[in-house]
N, C-alpha and C. Protein backbone atom coordinates (compact mmCIF):
# COMPACT_ATOMS: atom_id res chain seq x y z
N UNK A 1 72.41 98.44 134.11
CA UNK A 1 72.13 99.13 132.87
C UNK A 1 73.44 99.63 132.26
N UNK A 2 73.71 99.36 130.61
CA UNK A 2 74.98 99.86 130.54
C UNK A 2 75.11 101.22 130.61
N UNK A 3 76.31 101.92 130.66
CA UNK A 3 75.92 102.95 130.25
C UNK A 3 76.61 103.49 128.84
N UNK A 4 75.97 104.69 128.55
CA UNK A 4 75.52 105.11 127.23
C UNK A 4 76.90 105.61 126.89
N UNK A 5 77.20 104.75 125.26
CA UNK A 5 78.19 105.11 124.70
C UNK A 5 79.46 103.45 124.67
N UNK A 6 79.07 103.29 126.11
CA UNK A 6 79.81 101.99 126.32
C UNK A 6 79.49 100.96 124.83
N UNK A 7 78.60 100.65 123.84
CA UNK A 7 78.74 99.91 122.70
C UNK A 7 79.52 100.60 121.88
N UNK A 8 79.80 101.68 121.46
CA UNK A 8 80.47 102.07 120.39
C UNK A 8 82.32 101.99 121.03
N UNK A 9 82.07 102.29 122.07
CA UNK A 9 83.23 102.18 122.49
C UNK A 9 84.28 101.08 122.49
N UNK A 10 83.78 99.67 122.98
CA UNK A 10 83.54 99.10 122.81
C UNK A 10 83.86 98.04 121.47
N UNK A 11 82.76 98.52 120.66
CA UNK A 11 83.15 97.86 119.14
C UNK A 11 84.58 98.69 118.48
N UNK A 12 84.67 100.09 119.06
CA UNK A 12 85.91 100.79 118.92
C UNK A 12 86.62 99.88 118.92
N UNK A 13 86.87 98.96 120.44
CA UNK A 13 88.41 98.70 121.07
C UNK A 13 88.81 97.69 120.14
N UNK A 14 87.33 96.92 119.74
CA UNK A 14 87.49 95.24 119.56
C UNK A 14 88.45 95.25 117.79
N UNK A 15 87.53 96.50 117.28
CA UNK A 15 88.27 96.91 115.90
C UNK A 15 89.94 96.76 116.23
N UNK A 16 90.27 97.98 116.75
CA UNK A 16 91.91 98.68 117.04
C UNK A 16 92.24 96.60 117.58
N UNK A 17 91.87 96.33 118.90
CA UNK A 17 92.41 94.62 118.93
C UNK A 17 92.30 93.47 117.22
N UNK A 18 91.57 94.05 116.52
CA UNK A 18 91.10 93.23 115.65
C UNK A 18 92.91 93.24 114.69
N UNK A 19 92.99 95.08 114.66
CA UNK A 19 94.25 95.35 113.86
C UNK A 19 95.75 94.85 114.58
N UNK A 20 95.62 94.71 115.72
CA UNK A 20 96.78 94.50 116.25
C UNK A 20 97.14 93.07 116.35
N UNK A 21 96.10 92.04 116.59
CA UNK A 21 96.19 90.55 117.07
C UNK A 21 96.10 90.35 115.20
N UNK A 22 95.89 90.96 114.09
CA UNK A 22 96.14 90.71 112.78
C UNK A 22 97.88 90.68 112.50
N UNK A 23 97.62 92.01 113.52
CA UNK A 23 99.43 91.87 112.46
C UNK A 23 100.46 91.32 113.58
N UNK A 24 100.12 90.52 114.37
CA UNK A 24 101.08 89.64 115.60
C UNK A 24 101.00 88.50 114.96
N UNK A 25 99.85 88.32 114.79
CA UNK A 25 99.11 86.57 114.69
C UNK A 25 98.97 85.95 112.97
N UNK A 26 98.60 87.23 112.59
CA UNK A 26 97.47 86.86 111.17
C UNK A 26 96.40 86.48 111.29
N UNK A 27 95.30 86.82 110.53
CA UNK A 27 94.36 86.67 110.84
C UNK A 27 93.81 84.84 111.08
N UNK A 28 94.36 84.00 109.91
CA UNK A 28 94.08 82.86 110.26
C UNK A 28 94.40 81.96 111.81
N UNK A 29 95.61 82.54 112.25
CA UNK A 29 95.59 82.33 113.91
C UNK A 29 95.12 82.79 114.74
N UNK A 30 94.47 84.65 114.55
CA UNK A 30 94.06 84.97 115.39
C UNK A 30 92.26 84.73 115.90
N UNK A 31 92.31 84.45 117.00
CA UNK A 31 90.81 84.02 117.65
C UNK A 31 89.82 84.82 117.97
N UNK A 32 88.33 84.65 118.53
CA UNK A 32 87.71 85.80 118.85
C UNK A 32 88.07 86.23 120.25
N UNK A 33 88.31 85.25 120.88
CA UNK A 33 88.85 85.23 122.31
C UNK A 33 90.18 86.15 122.61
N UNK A 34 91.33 85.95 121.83
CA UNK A 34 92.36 86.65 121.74
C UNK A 34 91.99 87.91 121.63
N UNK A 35 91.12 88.51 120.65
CA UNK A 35 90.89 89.56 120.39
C UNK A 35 90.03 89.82 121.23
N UNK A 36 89.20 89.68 121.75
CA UNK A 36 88.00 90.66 123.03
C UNK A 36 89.26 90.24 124.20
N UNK A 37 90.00 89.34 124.16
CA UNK A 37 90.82 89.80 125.18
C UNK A 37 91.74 90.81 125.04
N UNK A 38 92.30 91.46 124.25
CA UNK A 38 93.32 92.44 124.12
C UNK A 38 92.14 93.56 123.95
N UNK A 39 90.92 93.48 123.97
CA UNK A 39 90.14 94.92 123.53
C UNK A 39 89.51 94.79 125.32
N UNK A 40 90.11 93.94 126.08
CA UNK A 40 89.33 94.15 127.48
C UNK A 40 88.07 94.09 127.09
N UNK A 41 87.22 92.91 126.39
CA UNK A 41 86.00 92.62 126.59
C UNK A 41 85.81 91.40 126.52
N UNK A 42 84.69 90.45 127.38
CA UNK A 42 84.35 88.97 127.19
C UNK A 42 84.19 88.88 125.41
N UNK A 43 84.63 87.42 125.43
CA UNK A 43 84.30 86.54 123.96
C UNK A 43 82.90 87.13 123.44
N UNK A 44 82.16 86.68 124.76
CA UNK A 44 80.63 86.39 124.29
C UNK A 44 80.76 87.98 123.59
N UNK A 45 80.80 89.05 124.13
CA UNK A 45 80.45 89.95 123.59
C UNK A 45 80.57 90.52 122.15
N UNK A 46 82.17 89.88 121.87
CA UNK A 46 82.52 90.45 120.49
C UNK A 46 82.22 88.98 119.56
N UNK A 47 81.54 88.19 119.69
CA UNK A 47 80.56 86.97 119.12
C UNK A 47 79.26 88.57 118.30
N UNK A 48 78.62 88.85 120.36
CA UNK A 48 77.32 89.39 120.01
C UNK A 48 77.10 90.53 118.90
N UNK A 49 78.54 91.23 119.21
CA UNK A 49 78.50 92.76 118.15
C UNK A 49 78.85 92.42 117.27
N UNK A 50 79.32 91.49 116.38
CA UNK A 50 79.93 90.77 115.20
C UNK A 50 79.81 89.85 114.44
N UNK A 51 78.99 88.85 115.10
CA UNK A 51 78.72 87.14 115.14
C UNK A 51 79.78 86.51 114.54
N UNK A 52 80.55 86.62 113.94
CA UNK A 52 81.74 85.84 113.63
C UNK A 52 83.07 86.78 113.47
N UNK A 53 84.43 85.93 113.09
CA UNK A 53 85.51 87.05 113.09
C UNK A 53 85.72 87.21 111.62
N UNK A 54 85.13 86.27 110.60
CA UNK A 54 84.86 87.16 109.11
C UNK A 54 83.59 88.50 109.96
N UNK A 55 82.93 88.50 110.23
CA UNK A 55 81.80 89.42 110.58
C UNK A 55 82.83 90.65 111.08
N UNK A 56 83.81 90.55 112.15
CA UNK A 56 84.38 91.34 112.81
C UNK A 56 86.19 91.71 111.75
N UNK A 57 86.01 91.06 110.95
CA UNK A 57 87.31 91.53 109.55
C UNK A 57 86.51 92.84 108.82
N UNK A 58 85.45 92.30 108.68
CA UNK A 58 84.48 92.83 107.62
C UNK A 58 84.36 94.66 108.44
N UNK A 59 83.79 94.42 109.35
CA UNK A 59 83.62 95.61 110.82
C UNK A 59 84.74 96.46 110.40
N UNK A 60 85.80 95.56 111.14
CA UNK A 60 87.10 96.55 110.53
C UNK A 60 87.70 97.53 109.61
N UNK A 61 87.12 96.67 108.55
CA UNK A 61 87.22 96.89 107.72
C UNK A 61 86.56 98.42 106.71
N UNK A 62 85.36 98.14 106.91
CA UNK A 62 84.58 99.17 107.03
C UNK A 62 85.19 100.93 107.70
N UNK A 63 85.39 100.38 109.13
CA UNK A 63 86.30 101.39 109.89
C UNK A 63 87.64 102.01 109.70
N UNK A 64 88.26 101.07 108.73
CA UNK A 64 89.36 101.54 107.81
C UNK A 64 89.11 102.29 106.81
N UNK A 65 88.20 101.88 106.02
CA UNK A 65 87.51 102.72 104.77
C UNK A 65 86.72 104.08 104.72
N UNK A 66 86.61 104.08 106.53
CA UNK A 66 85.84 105.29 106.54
C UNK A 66 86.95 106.46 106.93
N UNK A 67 87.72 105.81 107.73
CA UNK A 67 89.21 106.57 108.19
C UNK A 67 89.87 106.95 106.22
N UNK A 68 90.20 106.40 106.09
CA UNK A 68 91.08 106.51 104.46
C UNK A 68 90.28 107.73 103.81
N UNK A 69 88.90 107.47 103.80
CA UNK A 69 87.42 108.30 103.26
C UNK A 69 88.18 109.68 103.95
N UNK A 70 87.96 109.53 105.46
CA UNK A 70 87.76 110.85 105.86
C UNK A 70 89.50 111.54 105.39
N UNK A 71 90.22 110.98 105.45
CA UNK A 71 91.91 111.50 104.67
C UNK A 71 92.07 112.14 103.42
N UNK A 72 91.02 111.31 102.64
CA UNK A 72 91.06 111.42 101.29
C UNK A 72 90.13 112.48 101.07
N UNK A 73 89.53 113.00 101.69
CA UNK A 73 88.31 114.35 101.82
C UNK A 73 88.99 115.17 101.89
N UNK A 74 89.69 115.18 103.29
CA UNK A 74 90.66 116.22 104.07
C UNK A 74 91.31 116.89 102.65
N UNK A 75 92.40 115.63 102.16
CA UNK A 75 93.21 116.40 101.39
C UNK A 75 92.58 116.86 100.09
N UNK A 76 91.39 116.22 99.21
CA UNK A 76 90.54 116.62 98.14
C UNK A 76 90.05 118.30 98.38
N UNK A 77 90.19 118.40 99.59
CA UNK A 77 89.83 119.56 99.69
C UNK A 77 90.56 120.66 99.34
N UNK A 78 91.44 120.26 99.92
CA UNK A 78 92.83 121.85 99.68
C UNK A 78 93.17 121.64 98.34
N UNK A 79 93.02 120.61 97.27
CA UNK A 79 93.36 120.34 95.92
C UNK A 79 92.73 121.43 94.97
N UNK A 80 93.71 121.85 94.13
CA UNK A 80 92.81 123.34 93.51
C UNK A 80 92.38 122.77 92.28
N UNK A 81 93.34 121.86 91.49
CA UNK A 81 93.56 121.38 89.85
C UNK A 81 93.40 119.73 89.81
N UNK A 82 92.99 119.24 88.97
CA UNK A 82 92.30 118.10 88.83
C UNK A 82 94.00 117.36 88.84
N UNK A 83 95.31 117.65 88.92
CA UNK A 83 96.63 117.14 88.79
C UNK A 83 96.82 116.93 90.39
N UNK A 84 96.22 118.31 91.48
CA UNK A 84 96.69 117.86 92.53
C UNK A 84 95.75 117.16 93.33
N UNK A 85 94.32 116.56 92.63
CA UNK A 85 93.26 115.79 93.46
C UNK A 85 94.30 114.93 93.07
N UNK A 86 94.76 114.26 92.16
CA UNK A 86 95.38 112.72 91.67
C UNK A 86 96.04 112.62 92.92
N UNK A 87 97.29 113.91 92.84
CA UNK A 87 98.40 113.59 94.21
C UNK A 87 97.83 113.32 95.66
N UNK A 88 96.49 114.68 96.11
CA UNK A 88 95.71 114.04 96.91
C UNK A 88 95.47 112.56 97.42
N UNK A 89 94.57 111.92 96.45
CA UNK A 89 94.01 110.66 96.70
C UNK A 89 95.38 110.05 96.69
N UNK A 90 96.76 110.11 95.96
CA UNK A 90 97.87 109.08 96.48
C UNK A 90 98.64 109.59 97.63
N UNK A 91 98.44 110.90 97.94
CA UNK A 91 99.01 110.94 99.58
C UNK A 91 97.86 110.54 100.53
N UNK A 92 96.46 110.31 100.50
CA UNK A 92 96.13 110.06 101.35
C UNK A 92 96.02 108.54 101.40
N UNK A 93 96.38 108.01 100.20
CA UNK A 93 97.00 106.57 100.97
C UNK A 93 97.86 106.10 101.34
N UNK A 94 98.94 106.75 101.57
CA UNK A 94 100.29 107.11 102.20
C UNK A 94 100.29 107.38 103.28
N UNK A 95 99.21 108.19 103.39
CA UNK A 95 99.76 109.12 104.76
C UNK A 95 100.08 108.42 106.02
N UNK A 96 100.97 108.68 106.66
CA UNK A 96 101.42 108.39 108.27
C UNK A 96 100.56 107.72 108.76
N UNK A 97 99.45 107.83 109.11
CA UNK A 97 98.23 107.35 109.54
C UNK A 97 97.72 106.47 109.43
N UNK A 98 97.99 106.39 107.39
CA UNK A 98 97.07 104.57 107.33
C UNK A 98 98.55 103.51 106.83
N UNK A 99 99.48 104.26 106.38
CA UNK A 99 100.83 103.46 106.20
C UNK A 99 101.82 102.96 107.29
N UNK A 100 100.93 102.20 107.99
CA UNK A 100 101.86 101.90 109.25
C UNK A 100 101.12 100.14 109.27
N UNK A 101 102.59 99.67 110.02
CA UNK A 101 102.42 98.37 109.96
C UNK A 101 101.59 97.10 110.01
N UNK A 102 100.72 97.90 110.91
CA UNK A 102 99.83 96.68 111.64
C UNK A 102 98.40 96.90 110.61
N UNK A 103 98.51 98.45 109.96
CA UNK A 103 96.77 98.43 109.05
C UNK A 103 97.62 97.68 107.76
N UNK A 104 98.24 98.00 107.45
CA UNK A 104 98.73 97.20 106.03
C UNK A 104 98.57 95.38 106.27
N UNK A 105 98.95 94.83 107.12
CA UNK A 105 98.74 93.48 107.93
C UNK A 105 97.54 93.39 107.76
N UNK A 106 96.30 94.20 108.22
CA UNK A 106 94.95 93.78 107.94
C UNK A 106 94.27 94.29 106.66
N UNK A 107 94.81 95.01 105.92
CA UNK A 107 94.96 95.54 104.45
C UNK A 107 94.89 93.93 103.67
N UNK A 108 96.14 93.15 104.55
CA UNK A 108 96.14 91.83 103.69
C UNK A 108 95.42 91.17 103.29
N UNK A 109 95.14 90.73 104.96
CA UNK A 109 94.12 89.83 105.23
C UNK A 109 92.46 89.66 105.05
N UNK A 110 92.42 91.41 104.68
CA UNK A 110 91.11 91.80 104.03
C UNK A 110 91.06 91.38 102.48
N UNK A 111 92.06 91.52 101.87
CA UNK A 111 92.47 91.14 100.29
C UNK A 111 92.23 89.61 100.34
N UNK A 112 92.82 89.04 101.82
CA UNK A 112 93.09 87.48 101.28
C UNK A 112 91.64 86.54 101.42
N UNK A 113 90.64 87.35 102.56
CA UNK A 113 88.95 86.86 102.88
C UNK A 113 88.59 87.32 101.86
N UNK A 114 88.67 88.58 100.98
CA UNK A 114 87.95 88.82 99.99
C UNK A 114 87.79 87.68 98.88
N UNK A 115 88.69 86.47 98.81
CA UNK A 115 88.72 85.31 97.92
C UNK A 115 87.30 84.56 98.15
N UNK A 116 87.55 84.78 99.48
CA UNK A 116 86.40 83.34 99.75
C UNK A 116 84.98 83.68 100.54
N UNK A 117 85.25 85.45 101.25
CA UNK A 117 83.89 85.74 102.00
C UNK A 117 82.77 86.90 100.74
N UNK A 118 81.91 86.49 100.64
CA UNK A 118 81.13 87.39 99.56
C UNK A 118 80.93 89.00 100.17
N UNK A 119 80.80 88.90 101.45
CA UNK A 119 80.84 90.39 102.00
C UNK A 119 82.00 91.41 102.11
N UNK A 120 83.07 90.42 102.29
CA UNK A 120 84.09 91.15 102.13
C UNK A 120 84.63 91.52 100.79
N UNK A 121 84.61 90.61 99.78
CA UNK A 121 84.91 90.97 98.11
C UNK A 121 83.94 91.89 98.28
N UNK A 122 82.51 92.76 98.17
CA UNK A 122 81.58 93.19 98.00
C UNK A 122 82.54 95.00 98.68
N UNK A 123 83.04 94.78 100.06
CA UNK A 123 83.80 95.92 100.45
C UNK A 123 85.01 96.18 99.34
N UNK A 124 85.80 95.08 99.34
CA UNK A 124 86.88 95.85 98.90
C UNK A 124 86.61 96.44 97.35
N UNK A 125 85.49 95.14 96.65
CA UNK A 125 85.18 96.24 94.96
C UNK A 125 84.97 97.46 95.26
N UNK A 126 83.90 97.77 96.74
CA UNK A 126 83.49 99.24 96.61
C UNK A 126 84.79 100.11 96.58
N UNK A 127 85.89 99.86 97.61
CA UNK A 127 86.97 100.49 97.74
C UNK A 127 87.42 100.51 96.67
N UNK A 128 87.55 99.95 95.52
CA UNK A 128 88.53 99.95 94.50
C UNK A 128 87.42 100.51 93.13
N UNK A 129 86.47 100.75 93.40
CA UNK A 129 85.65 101.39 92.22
C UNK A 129 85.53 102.74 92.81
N UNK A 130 85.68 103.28 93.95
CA UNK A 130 85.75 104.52 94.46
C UNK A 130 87.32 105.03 94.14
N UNK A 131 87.50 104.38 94.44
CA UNK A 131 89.61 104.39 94.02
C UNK A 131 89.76 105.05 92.59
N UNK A 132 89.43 103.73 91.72
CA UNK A 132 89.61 104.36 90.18
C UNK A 132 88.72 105.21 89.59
N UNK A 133 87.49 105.47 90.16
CA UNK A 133 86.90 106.85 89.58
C UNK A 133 87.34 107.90 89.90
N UNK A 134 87.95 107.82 91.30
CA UNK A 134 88.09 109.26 91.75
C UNK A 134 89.45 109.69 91.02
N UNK A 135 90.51 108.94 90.87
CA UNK A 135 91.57 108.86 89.62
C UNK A 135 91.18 109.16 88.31
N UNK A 136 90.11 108.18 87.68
CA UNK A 136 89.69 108.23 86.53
C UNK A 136 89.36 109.91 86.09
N UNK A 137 88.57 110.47 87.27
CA UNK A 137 87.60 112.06 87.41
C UNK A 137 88.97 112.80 86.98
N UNK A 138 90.16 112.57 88.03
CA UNK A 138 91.50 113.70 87.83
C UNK A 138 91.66 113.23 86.47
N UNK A 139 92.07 112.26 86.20
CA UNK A 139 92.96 111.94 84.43
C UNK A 139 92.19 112.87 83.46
N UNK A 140 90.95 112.55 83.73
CA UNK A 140 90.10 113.02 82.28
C UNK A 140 90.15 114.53 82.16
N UNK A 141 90.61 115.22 82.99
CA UNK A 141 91.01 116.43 82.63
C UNK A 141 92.15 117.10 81.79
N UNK A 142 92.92 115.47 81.41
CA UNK A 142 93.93 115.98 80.69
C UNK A 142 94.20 115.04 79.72
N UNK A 143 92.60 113.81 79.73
CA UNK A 143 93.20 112.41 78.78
C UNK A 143 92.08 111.89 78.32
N UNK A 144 91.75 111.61 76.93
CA UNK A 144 90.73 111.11 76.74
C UNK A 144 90.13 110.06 77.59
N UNK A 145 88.92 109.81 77.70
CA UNK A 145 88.20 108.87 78.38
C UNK A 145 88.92 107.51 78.71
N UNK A 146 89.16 107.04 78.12
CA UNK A 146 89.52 105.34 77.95
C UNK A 146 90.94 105.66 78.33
N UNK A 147 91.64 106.59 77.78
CA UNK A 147 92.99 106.57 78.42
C UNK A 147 92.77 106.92 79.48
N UNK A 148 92.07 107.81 79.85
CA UNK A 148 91.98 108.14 81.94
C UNK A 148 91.48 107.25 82.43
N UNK A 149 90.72 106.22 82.30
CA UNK A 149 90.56 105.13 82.64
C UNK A 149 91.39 103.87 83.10
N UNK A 150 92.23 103.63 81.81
CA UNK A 150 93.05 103.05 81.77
C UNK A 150 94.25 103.12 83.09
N UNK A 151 94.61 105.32 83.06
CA UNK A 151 96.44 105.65 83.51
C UNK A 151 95.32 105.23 85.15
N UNK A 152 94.44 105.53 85.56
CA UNK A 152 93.55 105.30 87.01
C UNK A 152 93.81 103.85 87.33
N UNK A 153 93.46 103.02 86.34
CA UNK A 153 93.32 101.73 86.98
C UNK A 153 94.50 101.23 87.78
N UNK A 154 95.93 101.91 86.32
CA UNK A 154 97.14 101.27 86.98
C UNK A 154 97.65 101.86 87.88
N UNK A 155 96.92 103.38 88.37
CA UNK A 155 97.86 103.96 89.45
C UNK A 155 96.99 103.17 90.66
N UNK A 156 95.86 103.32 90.61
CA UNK A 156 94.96 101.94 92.08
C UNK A 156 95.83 100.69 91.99
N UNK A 157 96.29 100.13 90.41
CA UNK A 157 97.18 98.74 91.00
C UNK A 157 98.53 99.51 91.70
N UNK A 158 99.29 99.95 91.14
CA UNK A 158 100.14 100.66 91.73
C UNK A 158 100.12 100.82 93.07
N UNK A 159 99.05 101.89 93.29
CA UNK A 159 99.18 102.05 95.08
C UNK A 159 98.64 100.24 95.97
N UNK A 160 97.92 99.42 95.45
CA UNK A 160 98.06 99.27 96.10
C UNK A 160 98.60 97.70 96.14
N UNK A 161 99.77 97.71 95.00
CA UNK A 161 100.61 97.03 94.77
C UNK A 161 102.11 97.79 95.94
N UNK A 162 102.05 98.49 95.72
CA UNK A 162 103.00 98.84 96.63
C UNK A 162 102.93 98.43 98.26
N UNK A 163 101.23 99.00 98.70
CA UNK A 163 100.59 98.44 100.08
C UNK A 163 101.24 97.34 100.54
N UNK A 164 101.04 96.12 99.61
CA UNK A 164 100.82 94.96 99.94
C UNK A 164 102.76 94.55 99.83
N UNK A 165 102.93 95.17 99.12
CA UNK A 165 104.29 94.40 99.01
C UNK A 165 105.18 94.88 100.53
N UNK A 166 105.31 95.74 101.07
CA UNK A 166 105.26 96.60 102.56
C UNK A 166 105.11 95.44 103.39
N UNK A 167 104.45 94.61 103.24
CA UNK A 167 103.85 93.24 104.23
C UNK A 167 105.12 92.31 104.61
N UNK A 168 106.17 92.56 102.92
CA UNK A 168 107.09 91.12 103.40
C UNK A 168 108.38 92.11 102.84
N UNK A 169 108.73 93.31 103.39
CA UNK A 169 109.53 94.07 103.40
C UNK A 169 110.02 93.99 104.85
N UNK A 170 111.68 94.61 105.04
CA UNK A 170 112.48 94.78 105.79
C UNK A 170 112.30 96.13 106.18
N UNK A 171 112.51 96.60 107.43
CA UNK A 171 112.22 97.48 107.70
C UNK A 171 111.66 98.54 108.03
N UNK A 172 111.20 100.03 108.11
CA UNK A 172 110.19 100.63 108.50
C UNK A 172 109.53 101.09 107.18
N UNK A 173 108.53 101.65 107.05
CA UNK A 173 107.21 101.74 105.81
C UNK A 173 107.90 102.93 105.39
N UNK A 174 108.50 103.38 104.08
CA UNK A 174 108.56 104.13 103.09
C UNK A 174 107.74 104.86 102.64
N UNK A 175 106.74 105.57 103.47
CA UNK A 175 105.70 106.03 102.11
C UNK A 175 106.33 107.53 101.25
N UNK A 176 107.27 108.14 101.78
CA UNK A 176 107.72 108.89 100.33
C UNK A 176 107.84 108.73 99.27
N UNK A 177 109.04 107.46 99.67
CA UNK A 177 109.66 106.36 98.20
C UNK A 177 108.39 105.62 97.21
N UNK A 178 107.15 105.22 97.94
CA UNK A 178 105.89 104.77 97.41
C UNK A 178 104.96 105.75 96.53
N UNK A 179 105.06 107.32 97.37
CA UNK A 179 104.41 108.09 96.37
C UNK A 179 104.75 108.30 95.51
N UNK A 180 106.30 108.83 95.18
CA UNK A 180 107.38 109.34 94.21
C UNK A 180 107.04 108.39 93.17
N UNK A 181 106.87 106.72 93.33
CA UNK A 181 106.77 105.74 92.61
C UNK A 181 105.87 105.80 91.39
N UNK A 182 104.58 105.80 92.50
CA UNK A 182 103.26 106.47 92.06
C UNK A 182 103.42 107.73 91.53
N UNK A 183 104.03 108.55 91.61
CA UNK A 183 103.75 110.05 91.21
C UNK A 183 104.50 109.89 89.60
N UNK A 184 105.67 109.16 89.74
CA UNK A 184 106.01 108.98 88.53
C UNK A 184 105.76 108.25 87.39
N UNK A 185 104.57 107.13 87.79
CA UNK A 185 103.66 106.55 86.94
C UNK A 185 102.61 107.38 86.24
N UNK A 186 102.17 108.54 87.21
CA UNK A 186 100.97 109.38 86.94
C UNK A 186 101.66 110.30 85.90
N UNK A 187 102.82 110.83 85.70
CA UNK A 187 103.77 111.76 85.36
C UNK A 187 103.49 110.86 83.73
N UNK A 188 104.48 109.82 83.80
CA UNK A 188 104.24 109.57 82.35
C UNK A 188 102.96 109.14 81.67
N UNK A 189 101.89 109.17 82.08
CA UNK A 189 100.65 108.60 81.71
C UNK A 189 100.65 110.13 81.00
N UNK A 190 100.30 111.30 81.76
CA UNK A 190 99.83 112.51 81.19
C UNK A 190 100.92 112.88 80.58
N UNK A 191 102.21 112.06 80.83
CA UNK A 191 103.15 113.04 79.52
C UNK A 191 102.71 112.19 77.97
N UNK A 192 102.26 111.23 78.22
CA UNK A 192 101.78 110.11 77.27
C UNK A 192 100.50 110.78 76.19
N UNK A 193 99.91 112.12 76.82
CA UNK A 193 98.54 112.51 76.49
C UNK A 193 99.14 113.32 74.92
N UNK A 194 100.25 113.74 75.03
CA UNK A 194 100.45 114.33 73.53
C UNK A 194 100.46 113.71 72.58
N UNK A 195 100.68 112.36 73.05
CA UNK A 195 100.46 111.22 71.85
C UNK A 195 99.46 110.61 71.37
N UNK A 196 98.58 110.67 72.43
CA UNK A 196 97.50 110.18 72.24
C UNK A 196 96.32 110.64 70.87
């Protein structure tokens, strides 16, 4: 009989192997086998909790979004003014935590299945319509509608134009230099609002 807890655990490891054999391998080399082997579990198993390794990208994936979620709460919280939710939501995609090498690697590869798997495009729109509203919500406190719309969309391309470019960069992950980037896109959008 297993015991209790052993599945979550489990689908835990196969995730964390899912991120690591991504950013060694890429996802197009990496196998299901490779991966329940680095998560210390048989094939068959991470077949059974997943049925395929789009099924087990997708998993991941999910588990990333809920991690980012729970960051992006954290810091929404201590935010007093609709200026420092904006900074919020772009430090918590920065932060230490999710700006490290190997999630940006499966950051990719989630972008690059999203072309061709319908479940996975279906995740990442949600991520990116949660993205620009929650942007869109800060702008409009200081920008008409369509313009807060608008300065949101490009700070989501922004961040996560920056993400992706991190992939075929030298060196260790910048996320100061990335926010500042971002912060100074957001800067002239609302200095932009007197004109408007």
């Amino acid at each position: 009989m297993p015991r209790i807890g052993m599945e979550t655990t489990r689908r835990k490891a196969l995730i964390d192997a899912t991120v690591e054999t991504i950013h060694v391998r890429g996802f197009n080399d990496a196998t299901m086998a490779e991966i329940a082997r680095r998560a210390g579990v048989s094939g068959g198993l991470a077949h059974h909790y997943f049925g395929s390794k789009a099924g087990l990208l997708n998993a991941t994936m999910r588990a990333l979004l809920t991690d980012l979620s729970r960051e992006t709460q954290a810091r929404m919280a201590t935010a007093g003014t609709a200026r420092e939710r904006i900074s919020a939501l772009i430090g918590a995609s920065f932060a230490p935590n999710q700006f490290q090498p190997a999630l940006i690697s499966a950051w990719l590869a989630f972008y690059l299945q999203a072309r061709t798997d319908s479940d996975t495009r279906r995740l990442l729109r949600i991520y990116h319509r949660r993205l620009v509203s929650n942007l869109a919500h800060g702008f409009a406190a200081y920008l008409p509608a369509e313009h807060a719309r608008r300065a949101a969309e490009g700070t989501a391309a922004l961040i996560d134009g920056l993400w992706l470019q991190r992939v075929f960069a030298d060196g260790a992950a910048q996320p100061k230099s990335a926010m500042r980037q971002v912060e100074d896109y957001v800067e002239r959008q609302l200095g932009e609002s007197t004109h408007v």
